[in-house]
N, C-alpha and C. Protein backbone atom coordinates (compact mmCIF):
# COMPACT_ATOMS: atom_id res chain seq x y z
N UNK A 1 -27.48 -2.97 1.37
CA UNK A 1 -26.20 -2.39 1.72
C UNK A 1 -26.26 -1.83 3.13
N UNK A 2 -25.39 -2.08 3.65
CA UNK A 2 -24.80 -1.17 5.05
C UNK A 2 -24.89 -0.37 5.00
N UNK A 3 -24.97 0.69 6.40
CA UNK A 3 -24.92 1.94 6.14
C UNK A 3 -23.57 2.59 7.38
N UNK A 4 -22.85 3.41 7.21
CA UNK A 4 -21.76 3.41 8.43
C UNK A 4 -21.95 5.05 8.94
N UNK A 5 -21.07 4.96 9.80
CA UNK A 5 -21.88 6.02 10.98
C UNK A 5 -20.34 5.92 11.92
N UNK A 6 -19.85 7.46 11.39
CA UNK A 6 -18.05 7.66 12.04
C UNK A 6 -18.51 9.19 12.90
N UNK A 7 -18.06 8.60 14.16
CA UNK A 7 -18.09 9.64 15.22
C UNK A 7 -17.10 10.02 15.69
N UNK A 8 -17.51 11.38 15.86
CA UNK A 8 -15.85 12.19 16.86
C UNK A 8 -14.91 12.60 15.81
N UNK A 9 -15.14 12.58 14.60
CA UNK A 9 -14.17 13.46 13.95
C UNK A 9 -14.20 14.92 13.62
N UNK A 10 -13.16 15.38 13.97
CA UNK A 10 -12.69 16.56 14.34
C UNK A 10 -13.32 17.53 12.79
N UNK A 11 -13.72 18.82 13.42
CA UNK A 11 -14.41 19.32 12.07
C UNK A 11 -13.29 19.55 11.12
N UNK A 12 -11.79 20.08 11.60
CA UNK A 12 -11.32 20.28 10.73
C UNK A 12 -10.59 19.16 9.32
N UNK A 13 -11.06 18.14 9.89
CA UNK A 13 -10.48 16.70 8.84
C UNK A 13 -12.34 16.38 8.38
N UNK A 14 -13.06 17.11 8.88
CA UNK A 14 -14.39 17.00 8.02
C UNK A 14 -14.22 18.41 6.88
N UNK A 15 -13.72 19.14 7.32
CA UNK A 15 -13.64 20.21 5.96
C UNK A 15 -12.63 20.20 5.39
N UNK A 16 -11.47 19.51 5.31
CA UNK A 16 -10.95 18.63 4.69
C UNK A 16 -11.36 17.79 3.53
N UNK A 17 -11.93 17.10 4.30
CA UNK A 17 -12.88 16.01 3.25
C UNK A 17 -13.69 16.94 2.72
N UNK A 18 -14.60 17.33 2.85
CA UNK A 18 -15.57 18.39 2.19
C UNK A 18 -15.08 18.96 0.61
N UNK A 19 -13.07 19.43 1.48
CA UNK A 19 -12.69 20.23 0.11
C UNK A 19 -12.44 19.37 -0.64
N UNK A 20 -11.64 17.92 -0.25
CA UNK A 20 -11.49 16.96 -1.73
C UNK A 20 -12.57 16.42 -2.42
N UNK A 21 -13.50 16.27 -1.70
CA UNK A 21 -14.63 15.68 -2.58
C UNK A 21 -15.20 16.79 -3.78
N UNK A 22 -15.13 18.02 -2.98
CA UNK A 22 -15.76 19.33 -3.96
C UNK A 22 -14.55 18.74 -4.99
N UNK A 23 -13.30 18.95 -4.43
CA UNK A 23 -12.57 19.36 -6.03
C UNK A 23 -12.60 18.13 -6.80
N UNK A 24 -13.03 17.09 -6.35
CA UNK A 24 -13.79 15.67 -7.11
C UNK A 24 -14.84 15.94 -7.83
N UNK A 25 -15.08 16.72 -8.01
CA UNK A 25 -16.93 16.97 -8.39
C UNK A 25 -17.76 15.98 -7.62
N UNK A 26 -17.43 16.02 -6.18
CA UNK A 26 -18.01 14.66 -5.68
C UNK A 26 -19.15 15.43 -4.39
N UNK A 27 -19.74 14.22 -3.81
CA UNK A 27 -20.71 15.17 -2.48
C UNK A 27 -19.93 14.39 -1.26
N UNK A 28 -19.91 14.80 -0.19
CA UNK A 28 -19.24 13.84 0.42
C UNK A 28 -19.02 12.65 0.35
N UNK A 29 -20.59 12.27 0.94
CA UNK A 29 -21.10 11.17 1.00
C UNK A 29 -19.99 10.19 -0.52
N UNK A 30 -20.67 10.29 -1.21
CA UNK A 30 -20.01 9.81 -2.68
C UNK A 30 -18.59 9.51 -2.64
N UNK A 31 -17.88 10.74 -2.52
CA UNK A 31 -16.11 11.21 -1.66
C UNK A 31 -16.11 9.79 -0.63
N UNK A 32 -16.33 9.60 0.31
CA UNK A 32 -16.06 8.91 1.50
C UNK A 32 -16.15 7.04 1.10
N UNK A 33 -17.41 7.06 0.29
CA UNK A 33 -17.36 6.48 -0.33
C UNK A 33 -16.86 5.80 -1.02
N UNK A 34 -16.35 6.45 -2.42
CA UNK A 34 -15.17 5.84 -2.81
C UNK A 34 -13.43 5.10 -1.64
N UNK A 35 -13.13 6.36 -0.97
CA UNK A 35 -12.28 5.87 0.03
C UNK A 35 -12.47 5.05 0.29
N UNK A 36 -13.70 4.32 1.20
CA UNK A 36 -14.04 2.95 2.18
C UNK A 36 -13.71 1.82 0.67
N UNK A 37 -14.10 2.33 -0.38
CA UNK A 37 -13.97 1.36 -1.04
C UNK A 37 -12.33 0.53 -1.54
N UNK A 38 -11.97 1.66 -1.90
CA UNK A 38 -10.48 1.48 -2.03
C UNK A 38 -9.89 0.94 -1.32
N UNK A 39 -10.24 1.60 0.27
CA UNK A 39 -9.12 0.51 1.32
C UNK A 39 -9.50 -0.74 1.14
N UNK A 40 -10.81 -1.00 1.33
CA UNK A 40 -11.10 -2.56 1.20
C UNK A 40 -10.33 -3.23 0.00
N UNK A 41 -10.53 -2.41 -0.91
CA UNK A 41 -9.68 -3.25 -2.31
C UNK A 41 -8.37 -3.15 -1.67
N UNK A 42 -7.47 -2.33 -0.89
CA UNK A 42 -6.31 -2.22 -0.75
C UNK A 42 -5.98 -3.54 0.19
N UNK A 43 -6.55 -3.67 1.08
CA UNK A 43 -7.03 -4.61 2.26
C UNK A 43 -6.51 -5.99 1.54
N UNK A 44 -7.68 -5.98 0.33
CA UNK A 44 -7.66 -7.66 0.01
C UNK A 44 -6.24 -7.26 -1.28
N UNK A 45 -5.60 -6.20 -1.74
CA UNK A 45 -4.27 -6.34 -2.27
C UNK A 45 -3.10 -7.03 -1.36
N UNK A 46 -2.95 -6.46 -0.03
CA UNK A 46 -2.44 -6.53 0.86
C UNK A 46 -2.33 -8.20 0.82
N UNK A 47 -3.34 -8.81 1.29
CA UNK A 47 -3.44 -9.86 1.50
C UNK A 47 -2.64 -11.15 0.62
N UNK A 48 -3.08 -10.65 -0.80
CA UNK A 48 -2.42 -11.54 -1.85
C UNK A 48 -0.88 -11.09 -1.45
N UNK A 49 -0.42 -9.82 -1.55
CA UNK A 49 0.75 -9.98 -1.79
C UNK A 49 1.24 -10.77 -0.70
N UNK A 50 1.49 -10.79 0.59
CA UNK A 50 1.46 -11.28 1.49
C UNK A 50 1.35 -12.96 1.47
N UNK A 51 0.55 -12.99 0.89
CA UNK A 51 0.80 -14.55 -0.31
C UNK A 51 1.33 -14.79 -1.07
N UNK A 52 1.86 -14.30 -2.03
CA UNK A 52 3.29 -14.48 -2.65
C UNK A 52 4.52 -13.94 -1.98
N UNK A 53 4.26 -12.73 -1.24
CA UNK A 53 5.59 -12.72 -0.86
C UNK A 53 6.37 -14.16 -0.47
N UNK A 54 5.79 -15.32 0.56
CA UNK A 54 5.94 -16.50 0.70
C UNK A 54 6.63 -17.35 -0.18
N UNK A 55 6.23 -17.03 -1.78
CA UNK A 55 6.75 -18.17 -2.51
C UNK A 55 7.85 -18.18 -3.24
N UNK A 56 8.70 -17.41 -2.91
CA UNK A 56 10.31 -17.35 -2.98
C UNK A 56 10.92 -18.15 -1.85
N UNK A 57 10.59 -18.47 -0.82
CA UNK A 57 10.73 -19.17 0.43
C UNK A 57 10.39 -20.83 -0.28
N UNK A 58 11.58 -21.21 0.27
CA UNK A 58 11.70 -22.80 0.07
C UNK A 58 12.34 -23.62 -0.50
N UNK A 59 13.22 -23.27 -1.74
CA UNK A 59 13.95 -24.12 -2.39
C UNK A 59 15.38 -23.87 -2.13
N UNK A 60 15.76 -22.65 -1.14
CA UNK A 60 17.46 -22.07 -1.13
C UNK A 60 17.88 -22.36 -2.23
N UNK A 61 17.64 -22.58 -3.05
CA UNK A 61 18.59 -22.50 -4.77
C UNK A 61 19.35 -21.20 -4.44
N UNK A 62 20.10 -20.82 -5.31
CA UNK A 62 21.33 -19.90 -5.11
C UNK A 62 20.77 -19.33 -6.79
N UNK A 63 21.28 -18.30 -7.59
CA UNK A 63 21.32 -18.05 -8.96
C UNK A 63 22.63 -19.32 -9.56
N UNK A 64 23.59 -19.57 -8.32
CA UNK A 64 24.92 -20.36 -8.96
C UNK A 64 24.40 -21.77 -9.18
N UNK A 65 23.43 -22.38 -8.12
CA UNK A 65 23.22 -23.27 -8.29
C UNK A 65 21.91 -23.96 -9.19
N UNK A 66 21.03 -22.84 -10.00
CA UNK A 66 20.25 -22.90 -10.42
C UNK A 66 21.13 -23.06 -12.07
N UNK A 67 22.15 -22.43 -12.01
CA UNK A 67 23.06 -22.16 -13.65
C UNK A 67 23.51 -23.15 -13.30
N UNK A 68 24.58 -23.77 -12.64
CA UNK A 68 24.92 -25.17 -12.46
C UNK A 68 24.40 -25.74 -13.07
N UNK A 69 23.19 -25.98 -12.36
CA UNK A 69 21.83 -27.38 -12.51
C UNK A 69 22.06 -27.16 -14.56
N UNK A 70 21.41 -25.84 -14.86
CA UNK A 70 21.06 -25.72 -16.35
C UNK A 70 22.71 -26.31 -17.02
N UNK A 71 23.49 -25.68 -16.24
CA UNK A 71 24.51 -26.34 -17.28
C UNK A 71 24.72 -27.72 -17.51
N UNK A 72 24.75 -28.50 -16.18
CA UNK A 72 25.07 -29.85 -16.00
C UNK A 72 23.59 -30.55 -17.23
N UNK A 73 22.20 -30.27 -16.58
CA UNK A 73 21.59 -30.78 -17.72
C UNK A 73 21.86 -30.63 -18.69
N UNK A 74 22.49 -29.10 -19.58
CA UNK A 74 22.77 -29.26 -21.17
C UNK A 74 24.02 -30.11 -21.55
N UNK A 75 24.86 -30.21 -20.93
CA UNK A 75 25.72 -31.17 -20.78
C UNK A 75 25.15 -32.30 -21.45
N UNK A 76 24.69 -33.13 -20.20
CA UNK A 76 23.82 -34.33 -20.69
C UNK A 76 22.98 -34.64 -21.61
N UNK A 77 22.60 -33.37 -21.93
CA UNK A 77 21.24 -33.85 -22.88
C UNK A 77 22.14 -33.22 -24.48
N UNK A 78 23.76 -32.99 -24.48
CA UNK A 78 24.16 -32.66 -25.85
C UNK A 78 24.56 -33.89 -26.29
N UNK A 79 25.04 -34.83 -25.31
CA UNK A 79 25.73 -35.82 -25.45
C UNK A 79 24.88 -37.10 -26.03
C-alpha cells in the first residue's frame, strides 16, 4: 500500500479533523482514511453515472410517440 503525505494544511482544519475522528471513535490516521476512501468510491460513482446519464440520449421518442407506437401495435396484433 501507498502511503500519502498532505502538506500546508492549516492547523485549524487539522483540529477539525482531529475532532471528527475523536467523535468517530477513530485516530486520525484511521479518520482520514476512511475519507480518501470514500472519495475514491465517490470518484468511480461519479463516473458511472455520467455513463448513464448518456443513455436517454438517442432515440427522441416523445412519451406521445412511444403510446402511439404501443397503440398502433395493439391494434394490429388484436386483429
Amino acid at each position: 500500500m501507498v502511503a500519502l503525505q498532505i502538506r500546508d494544511v492549516p492547523d485549524s482544519v487539522r483540529d477539525a479533523l482531529v475532532e471528527r475522528a475523536r467523535a468517530n471513535g477513530q485516530s486520525l490516521q484511521s479518520y482520514l482514511r476512511e475519507v480518501v476512501l470514500r472519495e475514491a468510491a465517490f470518484a468511480g460513482n461519479v463516473a458511472i453515472l455520467d455513463g448513464v446519464a448518456g443513455w436517454n440520449r438517442g432515440s427522441g421518442a416523445t412519451l406521445d410517440d412511444v403510446l402511439t407506437a404501443r397503440d398502433e401495435e395493439r391494434a394490429g396484433s388484436a386483429g
